[in-house]
Every structure is written in structure tokens, then in C-alpha cells.
ModelCIF file with pLDDT and N, C-alpha, C, O atoms, coordinates in Angstrom:
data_MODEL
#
_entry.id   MODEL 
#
_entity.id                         1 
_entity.type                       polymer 
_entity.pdbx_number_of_molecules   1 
#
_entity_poly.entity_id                      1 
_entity_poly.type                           'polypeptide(L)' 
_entity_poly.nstd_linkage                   no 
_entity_poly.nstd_monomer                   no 
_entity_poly.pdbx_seq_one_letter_code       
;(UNK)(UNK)(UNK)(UNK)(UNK)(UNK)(UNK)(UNK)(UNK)(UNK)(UNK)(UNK)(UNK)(UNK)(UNK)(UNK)
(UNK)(UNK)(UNK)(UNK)(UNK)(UNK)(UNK)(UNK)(UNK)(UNK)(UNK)(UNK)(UNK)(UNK)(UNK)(UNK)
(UNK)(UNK)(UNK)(UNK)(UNK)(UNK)(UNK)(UNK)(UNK)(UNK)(UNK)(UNK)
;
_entity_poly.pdbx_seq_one_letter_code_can   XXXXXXXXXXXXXXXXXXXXXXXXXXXXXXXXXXXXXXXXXXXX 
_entity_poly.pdbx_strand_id                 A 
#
loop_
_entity_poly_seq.entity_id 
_entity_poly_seq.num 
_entity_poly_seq.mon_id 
_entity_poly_seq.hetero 
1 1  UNK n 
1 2  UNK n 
1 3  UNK n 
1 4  UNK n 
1 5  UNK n 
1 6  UNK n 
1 7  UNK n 
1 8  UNK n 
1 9  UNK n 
1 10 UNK n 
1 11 UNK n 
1 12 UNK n 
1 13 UNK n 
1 14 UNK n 
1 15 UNK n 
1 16 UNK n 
1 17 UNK n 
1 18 UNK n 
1 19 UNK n 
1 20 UNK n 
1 21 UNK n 
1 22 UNK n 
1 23 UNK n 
1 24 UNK n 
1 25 UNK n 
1 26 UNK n 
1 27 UNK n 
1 28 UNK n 
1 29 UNK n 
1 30 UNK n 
1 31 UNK n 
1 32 UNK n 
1 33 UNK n 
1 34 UNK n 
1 35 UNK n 
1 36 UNK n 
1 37 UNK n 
1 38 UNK n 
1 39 UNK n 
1 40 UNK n 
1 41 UNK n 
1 42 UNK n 
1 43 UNK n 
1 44 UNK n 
#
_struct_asym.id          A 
_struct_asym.entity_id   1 
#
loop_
_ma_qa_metric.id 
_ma_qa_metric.mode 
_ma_qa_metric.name 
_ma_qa_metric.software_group_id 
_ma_qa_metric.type 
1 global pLDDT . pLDDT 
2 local  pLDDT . pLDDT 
#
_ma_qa_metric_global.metric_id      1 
_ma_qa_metric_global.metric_value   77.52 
_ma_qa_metric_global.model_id       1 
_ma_qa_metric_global.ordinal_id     1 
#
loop_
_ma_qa_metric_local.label_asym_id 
_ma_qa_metric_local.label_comp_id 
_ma_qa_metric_local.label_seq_id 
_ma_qa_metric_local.metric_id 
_ma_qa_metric_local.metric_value 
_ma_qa_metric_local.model_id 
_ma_qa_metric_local.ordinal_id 
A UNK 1  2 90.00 1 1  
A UNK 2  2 90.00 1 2  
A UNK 3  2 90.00 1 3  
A UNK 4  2 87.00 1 4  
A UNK 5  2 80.00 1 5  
A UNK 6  2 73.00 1 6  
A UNK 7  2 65.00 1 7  
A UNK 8  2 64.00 1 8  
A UNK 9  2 62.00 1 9  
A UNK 10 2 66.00 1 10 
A UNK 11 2 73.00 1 11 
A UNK 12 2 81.00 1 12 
A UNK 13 2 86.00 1 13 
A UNK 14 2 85.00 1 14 
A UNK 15 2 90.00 1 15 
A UNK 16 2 90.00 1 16 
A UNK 17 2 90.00 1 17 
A UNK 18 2 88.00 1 18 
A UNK 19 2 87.00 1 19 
A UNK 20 2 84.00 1 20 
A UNK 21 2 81.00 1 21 
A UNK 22 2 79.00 1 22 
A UNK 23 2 76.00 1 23 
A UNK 24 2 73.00 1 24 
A UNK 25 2 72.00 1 25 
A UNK 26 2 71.00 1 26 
A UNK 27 2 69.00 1 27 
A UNK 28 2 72.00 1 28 
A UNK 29 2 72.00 1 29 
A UNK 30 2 71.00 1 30 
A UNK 31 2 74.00 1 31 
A UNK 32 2 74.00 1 32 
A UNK 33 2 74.00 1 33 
A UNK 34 2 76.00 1 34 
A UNK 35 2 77.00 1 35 
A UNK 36 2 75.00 1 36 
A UNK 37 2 75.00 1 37 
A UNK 38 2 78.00 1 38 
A UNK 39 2 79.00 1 39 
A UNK 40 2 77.00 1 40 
A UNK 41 2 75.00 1 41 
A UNK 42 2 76.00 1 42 
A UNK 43 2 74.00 1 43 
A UNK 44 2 70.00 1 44 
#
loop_
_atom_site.group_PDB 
_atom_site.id 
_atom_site.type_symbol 
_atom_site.label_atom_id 
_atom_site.label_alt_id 
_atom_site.label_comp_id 
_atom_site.label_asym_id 
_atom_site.label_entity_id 
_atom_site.label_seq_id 
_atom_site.pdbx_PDB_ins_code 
_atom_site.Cartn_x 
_atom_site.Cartn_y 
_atom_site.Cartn_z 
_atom_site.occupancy 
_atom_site.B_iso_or_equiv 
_atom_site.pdbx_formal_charge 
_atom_site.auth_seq_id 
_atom_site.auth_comp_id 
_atom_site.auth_asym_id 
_atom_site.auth_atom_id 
_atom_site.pdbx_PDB_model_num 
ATOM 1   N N  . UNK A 1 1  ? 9.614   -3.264  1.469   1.00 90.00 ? 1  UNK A N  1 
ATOM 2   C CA . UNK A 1 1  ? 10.625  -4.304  1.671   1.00 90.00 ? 1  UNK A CA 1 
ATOM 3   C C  . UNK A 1 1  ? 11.874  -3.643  2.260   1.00 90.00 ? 1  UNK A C  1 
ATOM 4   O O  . UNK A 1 1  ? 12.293  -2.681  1.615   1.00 90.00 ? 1  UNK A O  1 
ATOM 5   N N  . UNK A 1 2  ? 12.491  -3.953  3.277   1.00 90.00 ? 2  UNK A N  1 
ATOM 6   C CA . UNK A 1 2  ? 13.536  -3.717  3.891   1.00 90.00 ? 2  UNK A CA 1 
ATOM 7   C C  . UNK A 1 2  ? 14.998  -4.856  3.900   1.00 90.00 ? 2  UNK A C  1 
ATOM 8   O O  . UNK A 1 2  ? 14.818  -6.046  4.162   1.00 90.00 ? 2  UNK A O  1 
ATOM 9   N N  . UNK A 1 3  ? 16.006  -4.467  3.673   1.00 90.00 ? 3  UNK A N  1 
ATOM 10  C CA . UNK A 1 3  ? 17.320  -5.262  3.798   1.00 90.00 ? 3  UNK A CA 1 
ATOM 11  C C  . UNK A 1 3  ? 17.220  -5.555  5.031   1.00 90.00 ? 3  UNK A C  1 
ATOM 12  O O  . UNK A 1 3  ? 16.606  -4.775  5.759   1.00 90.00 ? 3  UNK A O  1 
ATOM 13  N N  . UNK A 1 4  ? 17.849  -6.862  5.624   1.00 87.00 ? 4  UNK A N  1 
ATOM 14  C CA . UNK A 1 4  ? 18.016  -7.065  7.013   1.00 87.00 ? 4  UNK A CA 1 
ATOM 15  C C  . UNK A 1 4  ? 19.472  -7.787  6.982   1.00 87.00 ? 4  UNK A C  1 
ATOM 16  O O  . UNK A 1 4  ? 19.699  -8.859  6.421   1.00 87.00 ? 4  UNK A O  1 
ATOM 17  N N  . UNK A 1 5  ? 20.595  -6.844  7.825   1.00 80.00 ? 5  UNK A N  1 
ATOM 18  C CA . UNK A 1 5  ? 21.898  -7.160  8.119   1.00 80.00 ? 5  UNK A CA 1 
ATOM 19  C C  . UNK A 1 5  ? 21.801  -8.732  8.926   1.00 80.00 ? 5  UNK A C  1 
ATOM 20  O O  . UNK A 1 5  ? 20.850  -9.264  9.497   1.00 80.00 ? 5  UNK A O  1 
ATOM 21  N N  . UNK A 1 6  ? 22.886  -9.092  8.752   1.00 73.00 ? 6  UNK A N  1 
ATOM 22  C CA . UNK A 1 6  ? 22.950  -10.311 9.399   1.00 73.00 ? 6  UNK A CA 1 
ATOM 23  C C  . UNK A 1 6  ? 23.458  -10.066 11.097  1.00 73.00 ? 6  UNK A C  1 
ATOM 24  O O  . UNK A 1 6  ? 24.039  -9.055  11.494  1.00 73.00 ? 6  UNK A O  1 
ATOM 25  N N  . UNK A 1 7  ? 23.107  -11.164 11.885  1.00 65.00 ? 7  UNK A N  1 
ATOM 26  C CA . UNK A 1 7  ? 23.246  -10.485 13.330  1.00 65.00 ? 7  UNK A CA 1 
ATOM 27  C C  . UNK A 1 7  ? 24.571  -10.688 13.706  1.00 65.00 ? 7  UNK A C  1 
ATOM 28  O O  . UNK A 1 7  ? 24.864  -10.291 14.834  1.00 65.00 ? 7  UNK A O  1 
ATOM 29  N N  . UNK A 1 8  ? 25.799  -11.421 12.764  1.00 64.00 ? 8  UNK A N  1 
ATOM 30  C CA . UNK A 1 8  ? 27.058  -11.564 13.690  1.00 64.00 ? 8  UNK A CA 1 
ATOM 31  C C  . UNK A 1 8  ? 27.735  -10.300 13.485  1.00 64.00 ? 8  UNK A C  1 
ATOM 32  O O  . UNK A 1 8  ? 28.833  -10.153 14.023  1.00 64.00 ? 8  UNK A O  1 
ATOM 33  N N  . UNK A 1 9  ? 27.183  -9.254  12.702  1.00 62.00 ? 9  UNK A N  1 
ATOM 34  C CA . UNK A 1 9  ? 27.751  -8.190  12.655  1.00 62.00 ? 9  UNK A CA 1 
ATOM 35  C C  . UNK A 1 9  ? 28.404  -7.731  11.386  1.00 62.00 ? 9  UNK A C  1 
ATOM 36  O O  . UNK A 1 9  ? 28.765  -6.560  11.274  1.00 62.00 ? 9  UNK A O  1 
ATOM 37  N N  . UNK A 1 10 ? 28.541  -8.457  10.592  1.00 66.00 ? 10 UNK A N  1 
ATOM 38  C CA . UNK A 1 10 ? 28.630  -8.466  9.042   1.00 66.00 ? 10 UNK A CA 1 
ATOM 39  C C  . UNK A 1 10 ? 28.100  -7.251  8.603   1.00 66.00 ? 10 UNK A C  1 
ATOM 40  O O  . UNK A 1 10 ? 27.364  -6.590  9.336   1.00 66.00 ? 10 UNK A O  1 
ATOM 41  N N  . UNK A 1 11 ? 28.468  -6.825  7.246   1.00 73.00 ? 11 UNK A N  1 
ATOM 42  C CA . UNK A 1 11 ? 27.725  -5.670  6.548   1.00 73.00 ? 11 UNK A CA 1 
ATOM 43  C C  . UNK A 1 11 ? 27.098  -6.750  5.368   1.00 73.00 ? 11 UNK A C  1 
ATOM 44  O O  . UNK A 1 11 ? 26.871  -6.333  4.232   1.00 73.00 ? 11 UNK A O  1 
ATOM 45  N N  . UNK A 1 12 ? 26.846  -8.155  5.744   1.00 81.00 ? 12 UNK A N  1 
ATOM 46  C CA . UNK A 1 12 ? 26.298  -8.721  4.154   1.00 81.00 ? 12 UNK A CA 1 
ATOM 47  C C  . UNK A 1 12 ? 24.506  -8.778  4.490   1.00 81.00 ? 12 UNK A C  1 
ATOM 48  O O  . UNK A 1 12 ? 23.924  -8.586  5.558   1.00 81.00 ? 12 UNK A O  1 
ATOM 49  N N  . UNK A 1 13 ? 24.025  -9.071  3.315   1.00 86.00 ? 13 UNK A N  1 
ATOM 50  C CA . UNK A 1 13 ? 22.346  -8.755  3.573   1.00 86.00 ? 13 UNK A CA 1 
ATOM 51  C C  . UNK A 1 13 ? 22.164  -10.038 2.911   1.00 86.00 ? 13 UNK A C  1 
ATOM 52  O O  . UNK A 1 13 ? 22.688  -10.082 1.798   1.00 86.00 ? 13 UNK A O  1 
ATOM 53  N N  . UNK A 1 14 ? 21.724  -10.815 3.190   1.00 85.00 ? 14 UNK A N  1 
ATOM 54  C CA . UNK A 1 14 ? 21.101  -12.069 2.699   1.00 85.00 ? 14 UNK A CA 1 
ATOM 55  C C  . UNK A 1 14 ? 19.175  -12.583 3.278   1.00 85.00 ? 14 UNK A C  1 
ATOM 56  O O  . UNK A 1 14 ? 18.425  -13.533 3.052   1.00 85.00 ? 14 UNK A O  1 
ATOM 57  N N  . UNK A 1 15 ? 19.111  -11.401 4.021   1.00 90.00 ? 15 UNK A N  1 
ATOM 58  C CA . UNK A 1 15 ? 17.367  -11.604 4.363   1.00 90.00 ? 15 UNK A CA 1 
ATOM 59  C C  . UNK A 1 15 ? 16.667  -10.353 3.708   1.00 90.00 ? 15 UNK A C  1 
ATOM 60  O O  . UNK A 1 15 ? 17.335  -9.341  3.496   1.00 90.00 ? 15 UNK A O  1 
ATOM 61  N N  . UNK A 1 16 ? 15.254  -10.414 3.366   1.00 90.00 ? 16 UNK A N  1 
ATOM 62  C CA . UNK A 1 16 ? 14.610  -9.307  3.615   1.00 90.00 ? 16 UNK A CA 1 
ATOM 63  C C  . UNK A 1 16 ? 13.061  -9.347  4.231   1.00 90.00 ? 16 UNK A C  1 
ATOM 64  O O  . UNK A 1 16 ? 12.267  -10.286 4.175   1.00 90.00 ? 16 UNK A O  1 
ATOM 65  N N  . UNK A 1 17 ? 12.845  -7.761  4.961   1.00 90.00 ? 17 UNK A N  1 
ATOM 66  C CA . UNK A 1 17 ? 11.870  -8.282  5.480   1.00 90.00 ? 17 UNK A CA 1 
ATOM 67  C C  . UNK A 1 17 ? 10.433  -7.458  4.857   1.00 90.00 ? 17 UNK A C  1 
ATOM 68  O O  . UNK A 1 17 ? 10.431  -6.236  5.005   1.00 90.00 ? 17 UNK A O  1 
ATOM 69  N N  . UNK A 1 18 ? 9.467   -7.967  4.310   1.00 88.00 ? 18 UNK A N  1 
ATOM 70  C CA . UNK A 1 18 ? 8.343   -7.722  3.919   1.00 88.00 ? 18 UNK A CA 1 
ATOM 71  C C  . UNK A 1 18 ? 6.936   -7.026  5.000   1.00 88.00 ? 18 UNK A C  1 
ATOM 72  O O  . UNK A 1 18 ? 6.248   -7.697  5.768   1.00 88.00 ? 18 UNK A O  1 
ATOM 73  N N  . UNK A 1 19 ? 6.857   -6.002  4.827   1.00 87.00 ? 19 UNK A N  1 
ATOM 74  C CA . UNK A 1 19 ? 5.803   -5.342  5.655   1.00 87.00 ? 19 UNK A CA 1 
ATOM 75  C C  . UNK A 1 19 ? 4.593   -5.072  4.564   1.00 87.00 ? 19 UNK A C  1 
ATOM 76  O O  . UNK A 1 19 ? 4.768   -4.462  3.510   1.00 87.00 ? 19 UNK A O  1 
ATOM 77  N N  . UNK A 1 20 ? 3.412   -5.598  4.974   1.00 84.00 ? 20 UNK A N  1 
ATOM 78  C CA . UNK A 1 20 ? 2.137   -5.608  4.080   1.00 84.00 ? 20 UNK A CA 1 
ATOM 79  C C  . UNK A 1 20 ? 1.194   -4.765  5.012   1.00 84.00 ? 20 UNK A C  1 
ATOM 80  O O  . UNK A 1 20 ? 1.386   -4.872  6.223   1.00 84.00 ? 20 UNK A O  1 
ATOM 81  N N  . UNK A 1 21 ? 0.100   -3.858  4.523   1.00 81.00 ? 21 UNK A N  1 
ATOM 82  C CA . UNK A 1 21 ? -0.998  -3.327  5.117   1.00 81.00 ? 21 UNK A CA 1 
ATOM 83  C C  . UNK A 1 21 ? -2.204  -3.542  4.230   1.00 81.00 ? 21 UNK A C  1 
ATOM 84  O O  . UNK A 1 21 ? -2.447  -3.355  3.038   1.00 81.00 ? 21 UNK A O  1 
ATOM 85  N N  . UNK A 1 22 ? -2.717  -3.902  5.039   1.00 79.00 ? 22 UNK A N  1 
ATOM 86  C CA . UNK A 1 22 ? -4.237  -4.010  4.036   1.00 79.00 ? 22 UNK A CA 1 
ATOM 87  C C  . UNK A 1 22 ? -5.372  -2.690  3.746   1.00 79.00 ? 22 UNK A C  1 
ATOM 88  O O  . UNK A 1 22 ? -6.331  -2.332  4.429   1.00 79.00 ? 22 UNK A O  1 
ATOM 89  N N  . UNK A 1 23 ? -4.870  -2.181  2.533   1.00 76.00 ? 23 UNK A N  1 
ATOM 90  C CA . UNK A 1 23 ? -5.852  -1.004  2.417   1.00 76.00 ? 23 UNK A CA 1 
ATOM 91  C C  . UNK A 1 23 ? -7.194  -1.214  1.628   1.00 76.00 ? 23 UNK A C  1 
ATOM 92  O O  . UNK A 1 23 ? -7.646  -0.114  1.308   1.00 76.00 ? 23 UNK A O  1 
ATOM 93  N N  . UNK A 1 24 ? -7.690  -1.869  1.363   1.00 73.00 ? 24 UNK A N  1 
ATOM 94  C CA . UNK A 1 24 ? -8.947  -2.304  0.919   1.00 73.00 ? 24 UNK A CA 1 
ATOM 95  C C  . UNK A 1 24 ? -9.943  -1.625  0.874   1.00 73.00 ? 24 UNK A C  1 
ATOM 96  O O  . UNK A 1 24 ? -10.674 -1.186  -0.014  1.00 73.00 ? 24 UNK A O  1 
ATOM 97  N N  . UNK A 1 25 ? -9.879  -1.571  2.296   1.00 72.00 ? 25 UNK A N  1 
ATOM 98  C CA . UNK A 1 25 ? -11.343 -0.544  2.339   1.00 72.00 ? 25 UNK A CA 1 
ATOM 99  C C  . UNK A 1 25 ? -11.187 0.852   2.081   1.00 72.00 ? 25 UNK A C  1 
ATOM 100 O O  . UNK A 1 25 ? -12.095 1.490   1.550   1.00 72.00 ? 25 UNK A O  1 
ATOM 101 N N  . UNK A 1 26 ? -9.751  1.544   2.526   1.00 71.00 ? 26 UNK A N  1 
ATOM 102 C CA . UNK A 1 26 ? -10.022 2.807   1.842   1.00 71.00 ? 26 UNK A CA 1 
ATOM 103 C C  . UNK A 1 26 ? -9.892  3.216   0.158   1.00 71.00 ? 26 UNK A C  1 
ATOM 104 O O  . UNK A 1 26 ? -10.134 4.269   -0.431  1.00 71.00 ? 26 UNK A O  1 
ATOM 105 N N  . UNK A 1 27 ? -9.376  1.824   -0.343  1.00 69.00 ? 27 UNK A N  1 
ATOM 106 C CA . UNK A 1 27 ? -9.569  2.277   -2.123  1.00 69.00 ? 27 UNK A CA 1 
ATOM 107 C C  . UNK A 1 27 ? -10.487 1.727   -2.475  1.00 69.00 ? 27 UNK A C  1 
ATOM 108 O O  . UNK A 1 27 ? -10.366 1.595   -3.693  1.00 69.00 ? 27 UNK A O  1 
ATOM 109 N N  . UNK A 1 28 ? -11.462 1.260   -2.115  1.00 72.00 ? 28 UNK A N  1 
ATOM 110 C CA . UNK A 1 28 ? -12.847 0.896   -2.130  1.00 72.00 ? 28 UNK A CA 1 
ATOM 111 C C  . UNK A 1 28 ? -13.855 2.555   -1.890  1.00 72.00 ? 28 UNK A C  1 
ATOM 112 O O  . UNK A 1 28 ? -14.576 3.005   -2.780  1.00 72.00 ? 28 UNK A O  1 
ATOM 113 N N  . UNK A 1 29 ? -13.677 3.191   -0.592  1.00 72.00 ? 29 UNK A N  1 
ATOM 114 C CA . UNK A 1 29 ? -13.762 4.445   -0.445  1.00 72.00 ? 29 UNK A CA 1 
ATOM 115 C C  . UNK A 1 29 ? -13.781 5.254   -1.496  1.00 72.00 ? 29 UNK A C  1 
ATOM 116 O O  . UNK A 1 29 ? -14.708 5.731   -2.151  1.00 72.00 ? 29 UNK A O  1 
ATOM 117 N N  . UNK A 1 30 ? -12.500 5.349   -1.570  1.00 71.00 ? 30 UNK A N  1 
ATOM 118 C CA . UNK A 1 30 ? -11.878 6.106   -2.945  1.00 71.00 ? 30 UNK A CA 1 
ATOM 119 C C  . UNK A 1 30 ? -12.690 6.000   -4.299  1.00 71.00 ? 30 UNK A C  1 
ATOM 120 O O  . UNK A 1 30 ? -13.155 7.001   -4.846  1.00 71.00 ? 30 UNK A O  1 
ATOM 121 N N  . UNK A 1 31 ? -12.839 4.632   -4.837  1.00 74.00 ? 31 UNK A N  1 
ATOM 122 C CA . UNK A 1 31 ? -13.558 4.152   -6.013  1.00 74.00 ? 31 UNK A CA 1 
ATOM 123 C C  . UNK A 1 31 ? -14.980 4.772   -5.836  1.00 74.00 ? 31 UNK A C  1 
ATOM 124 O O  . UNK A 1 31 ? -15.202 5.656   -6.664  1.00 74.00 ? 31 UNK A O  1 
ATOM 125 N N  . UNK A 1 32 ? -15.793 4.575   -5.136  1.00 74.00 ? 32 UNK A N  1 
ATOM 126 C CA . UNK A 1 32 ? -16.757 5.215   -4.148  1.00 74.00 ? 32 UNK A CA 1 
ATOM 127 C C  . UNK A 1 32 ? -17.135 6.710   -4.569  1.00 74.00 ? 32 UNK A C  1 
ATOM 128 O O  . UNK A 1 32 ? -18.143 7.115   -5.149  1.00 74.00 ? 32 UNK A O  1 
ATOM 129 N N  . UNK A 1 33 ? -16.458 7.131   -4.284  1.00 74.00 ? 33 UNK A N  1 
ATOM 130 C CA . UNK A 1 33 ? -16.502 8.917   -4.436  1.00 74.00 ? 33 UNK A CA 1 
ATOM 131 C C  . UNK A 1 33 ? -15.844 9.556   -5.303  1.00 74.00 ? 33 UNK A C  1 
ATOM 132 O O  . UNK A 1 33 ? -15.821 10.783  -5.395  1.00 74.00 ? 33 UNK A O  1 
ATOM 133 N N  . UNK A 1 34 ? -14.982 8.406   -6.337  1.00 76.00 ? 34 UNK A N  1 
ATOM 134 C CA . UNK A 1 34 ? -14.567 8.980   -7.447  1.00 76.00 ? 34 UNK A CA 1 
ATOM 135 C C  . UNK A 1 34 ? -15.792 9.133   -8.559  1.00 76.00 ? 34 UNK A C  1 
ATOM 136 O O  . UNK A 1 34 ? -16.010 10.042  -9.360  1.00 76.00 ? 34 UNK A O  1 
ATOM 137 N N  . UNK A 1 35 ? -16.666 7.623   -8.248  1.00 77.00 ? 35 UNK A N  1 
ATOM 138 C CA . UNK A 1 35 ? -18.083 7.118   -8.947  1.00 77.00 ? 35 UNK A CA 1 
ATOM 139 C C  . UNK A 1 35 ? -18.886 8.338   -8.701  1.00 77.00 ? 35 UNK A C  1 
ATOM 140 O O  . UNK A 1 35 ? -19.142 9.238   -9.501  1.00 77.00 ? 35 UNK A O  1 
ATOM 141 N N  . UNK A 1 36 ? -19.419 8.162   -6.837  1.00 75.00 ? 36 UNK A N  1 
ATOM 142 C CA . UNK A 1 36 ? -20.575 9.338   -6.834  1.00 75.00 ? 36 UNK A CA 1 
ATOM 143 C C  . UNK A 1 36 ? -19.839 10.852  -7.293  1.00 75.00 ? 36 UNK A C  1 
ATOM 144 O O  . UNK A 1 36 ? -20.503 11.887  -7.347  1.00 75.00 ? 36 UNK A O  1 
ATOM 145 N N  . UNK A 1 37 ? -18.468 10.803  -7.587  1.00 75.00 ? 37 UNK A N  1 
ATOM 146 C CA . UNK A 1 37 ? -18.612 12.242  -8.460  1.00 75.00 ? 37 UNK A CA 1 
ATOM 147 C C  . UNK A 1 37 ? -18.492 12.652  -9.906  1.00 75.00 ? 37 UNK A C  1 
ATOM 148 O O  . UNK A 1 37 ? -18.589 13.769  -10.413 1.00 75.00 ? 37 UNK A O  1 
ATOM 149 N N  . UNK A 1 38 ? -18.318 11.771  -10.309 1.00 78.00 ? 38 UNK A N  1 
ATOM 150 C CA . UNK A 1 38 ? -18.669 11.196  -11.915 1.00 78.00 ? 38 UNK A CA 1 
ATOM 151 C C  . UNK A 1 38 ? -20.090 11.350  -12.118 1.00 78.00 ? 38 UNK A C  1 
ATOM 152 O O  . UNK A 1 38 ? -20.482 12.182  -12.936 1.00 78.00 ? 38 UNK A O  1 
ATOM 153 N N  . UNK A 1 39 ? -21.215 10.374  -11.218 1.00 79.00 ? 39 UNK A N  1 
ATOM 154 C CA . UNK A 1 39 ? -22.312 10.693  -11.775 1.00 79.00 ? 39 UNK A CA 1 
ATOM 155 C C  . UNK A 1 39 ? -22.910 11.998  -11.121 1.00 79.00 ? 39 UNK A C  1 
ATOM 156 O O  . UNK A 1 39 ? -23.691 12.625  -11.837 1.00 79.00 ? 39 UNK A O  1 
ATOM 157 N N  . UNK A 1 40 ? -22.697 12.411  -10.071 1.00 77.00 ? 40 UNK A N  1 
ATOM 158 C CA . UNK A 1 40 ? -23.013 13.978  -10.267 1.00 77.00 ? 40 UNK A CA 1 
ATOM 159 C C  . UNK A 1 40 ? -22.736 15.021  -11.097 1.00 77.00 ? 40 UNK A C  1 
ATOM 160 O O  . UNK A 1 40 ? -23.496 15.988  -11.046 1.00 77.00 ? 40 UNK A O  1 
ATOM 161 N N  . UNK A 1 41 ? -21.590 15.045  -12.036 1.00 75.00 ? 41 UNK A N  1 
ATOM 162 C CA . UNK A 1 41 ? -21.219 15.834  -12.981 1.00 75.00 ? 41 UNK A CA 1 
ATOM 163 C C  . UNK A 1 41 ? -22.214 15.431  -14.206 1.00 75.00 ? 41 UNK A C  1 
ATOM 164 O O  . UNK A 1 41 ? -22.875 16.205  -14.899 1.00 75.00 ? 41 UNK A O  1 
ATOM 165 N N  . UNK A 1 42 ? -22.151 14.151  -14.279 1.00 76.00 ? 42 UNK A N  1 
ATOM 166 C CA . UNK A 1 42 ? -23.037 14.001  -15.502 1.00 76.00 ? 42 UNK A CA 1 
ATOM 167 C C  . UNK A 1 42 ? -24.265 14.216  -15.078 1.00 76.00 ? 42 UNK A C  1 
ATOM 168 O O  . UNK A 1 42 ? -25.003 13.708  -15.921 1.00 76.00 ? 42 UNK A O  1 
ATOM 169 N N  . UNK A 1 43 ? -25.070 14.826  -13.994 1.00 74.00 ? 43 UNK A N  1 
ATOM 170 C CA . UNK A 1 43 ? -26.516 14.396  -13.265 1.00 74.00 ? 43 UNK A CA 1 
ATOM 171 C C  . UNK A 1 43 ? -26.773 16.139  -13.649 1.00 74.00 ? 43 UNK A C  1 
ATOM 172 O O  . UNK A 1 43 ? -27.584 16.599  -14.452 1.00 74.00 ? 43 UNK A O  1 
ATOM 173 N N  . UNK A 1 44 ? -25.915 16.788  -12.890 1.00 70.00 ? 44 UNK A N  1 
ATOM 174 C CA . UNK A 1 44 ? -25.753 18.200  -13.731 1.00 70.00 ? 44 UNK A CA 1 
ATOM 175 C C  . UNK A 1 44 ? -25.821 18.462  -15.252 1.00 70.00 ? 44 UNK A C  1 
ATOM 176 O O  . UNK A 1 44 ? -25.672 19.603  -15.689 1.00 70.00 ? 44 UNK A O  1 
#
């Protein structure tokens, strides 16, 4: 989330602006190979 100045030149902040990324698939990944290394330790 970012402050956004107002454009007449003011120092007041009355907007903000929201930047989203969709990481899904790499903590899906993650979950993934945290699993296949869990059951390899126990497979050992």
C-alpha cells in the first residue's frame, strides 16, 4: 500500500494506492517441496 499526495500540490494524503500480485502458484510450489521433503526424511 502506498500514500498518494494529492495533485494540486498539497503535502495532504487522502488516497491510497493498493498493488496486489498473485503468488499462488509459487506457494503452492513451496508447499510442494516442503511435503516431498518431509516424506523423504521419514522414507529414510
Amino acid at each position: 500500500i502506498r500514500p498518494l499526495k494529492e495533485a494540486d500540490g498539497s503535502r495532504s494524503i487522502i488516497k491510497a494506492m493498493l498493488l496486489m500480485e498473485d503468488v499462488t502458484e509459487l506457494t503452492r510450489l513451496e508447499e510442494k517441496l516442503r511435503d516431498s521433503y518431509t516424506k523423504l526424511e521419514n522414507a529414510f
